[in-house]
C-alpha atoms as a PDB file:
ATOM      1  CA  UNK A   1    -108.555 163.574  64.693  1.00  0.00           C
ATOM      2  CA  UNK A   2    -109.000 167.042  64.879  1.00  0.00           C
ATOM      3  CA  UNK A   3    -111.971 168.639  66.936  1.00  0.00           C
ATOM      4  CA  UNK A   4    -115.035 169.329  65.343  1.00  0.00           C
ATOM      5  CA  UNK A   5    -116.481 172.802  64.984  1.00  0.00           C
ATOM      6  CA  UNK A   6    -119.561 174.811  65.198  1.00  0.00           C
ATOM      7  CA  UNK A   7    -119.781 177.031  62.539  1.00  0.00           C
ATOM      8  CA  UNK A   8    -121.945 179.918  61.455  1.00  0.00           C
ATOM      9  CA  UNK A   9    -122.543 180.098  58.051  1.00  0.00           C
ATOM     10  CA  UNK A  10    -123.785 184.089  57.259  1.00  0.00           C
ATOM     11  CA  UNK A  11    -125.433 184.148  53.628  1.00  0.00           C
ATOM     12  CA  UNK A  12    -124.901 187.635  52.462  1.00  0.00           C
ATOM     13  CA  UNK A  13    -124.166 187.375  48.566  1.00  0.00           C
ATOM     14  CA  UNK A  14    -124.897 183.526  47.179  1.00  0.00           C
ATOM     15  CA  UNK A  15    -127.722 181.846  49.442  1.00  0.00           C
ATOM     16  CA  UNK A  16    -127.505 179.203  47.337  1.00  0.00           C
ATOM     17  CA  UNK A  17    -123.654 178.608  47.946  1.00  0.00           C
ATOM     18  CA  UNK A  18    -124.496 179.230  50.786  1.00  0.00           C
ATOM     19  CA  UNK A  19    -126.442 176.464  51.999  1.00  0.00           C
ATOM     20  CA  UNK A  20    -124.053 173.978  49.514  1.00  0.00           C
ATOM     21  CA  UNK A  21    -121.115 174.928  51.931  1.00  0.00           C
ATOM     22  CA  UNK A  22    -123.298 174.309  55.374  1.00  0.00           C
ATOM     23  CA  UNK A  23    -124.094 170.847  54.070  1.00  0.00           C
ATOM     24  CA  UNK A  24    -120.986 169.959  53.165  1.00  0.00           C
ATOM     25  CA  UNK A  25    -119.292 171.071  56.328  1.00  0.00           C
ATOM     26  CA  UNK A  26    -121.369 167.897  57.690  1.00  0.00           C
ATOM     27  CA  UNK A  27    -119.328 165.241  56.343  1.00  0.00           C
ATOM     28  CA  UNK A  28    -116.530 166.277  58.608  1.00  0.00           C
ATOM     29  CA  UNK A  29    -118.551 166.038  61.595  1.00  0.00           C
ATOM     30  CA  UNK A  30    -119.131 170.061  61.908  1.00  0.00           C
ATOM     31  CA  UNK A  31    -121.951 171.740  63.021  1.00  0.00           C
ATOM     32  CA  UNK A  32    -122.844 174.500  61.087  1.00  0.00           C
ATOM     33  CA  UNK A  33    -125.564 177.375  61.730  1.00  0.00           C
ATOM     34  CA  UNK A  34    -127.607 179.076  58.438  1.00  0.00           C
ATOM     35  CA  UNK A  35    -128.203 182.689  58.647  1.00  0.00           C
ATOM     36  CA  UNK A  36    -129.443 184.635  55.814  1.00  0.00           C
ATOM     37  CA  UNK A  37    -128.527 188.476  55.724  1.00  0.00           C
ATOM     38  CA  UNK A  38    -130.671 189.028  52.232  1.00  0.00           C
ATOM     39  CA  UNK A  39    -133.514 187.417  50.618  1.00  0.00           C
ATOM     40  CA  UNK A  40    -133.078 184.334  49.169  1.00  0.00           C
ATOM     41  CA  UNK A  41    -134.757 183.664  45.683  1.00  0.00           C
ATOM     42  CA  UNK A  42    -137.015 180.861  44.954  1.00  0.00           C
ATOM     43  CA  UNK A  43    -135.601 179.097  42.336  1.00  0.00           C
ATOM     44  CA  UNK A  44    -135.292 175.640  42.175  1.00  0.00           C
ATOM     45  CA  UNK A  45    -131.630 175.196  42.816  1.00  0.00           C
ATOM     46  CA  UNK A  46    -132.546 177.054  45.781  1.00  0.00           C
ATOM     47  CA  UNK A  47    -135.621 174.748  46.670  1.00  0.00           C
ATOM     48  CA  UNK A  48    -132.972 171.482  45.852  1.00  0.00           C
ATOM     49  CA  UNK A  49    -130.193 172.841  48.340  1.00  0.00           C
ATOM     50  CA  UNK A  50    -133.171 174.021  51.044  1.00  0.00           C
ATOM     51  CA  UNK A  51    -133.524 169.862  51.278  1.00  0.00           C
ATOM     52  CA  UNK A  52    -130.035 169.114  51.445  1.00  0.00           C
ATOM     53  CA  UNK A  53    -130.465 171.870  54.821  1.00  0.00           C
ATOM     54  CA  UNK A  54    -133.591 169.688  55.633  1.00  0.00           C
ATOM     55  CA  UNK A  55    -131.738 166.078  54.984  1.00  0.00           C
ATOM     56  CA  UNK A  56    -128.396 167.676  57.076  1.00  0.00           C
ATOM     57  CA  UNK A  57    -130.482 168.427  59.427  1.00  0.00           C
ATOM     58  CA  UNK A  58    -129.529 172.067  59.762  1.00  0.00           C
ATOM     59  CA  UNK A  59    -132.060 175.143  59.910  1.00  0.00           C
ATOM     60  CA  UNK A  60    -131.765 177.896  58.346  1.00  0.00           C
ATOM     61  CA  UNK A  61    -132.559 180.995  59.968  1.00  0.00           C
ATOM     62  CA  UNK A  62    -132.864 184.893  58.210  1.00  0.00           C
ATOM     63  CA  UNK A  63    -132.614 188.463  59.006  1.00  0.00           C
ATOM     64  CA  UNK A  64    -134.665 189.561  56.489  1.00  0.00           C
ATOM     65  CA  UNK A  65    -138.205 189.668  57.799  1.00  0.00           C
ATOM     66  CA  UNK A  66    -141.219 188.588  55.627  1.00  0.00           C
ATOM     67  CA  UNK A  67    -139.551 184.875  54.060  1.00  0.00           C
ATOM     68  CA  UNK A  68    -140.612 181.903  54.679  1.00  0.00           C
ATOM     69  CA  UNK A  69    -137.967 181.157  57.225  1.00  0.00           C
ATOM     70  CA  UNK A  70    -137.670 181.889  60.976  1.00  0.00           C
ATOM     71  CA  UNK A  71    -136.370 185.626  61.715  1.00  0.00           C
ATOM     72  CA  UNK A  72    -133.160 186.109  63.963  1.00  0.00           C
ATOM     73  CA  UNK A  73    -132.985 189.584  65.401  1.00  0.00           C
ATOM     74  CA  UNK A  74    -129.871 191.843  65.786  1.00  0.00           C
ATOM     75  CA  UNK A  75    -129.282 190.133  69.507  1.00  0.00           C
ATOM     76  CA  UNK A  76    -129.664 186.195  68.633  1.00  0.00           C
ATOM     77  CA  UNK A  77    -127.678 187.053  65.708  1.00  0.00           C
ATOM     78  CA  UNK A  78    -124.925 188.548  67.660  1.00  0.00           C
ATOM     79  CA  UNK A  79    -124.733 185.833  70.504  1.00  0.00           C
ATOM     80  CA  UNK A  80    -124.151 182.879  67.400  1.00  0.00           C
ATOM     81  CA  UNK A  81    -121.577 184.824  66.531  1.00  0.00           C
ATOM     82  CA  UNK A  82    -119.711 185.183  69.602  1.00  0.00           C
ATOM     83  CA  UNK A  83    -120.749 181.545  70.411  1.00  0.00           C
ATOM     84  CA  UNK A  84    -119.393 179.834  66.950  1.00  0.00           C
ATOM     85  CA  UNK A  85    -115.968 178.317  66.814  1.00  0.00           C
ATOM     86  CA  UNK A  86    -115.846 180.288  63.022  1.00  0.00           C
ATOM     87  CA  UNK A  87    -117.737 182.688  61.090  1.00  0.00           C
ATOM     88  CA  UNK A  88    -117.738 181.821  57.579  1.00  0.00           C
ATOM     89  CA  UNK A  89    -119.641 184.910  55.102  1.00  0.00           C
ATOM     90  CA  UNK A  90    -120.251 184.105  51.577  1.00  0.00           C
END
């Protein structure tokens, strides 16, 4: 079986595809990482995939200060990078 990854997901066009990828990436035993490089609209295909984060149990983090999410800064966001098995930006 091949070895299971940790993955950063970094949402910079399509939150909402987005967070369908990172949930998906579950079923084959991955770990991924959320982080949102714009704002992401509430909408509720938005709200839906936010509890298919929640159910995964992955948290989603942003960059963009004032959501409703926890803020990375330019540091944390630097050392997931470096310490992810593979970037994925969408």
């Amino acid at each position: 079986m091949e070895k299971t990854k940790s993955v950063l997901m970094l949402g910079r066009r399509d939150p909402t595809e987005t967070m369908r990828v990172a949930a998906g990436l579950t079923i084959f035993g991955h770990t991924p990482n959320v982080v949102f490089l714009v704002p992401v609209p509430d909408t509720p295909e938005n709200a839906e995939m936010a509890e298919l984060l929640e159910f995964s149990d992955i948290e989603a983090k942003t960059t963009v200060p004032d959501q409703s999410l926890p803020h990375i800064g330019a540091e944390e966001l630097a050392a997931a990078v470096l310490a992810a098995d593979a970037v994925i930006n969408i």
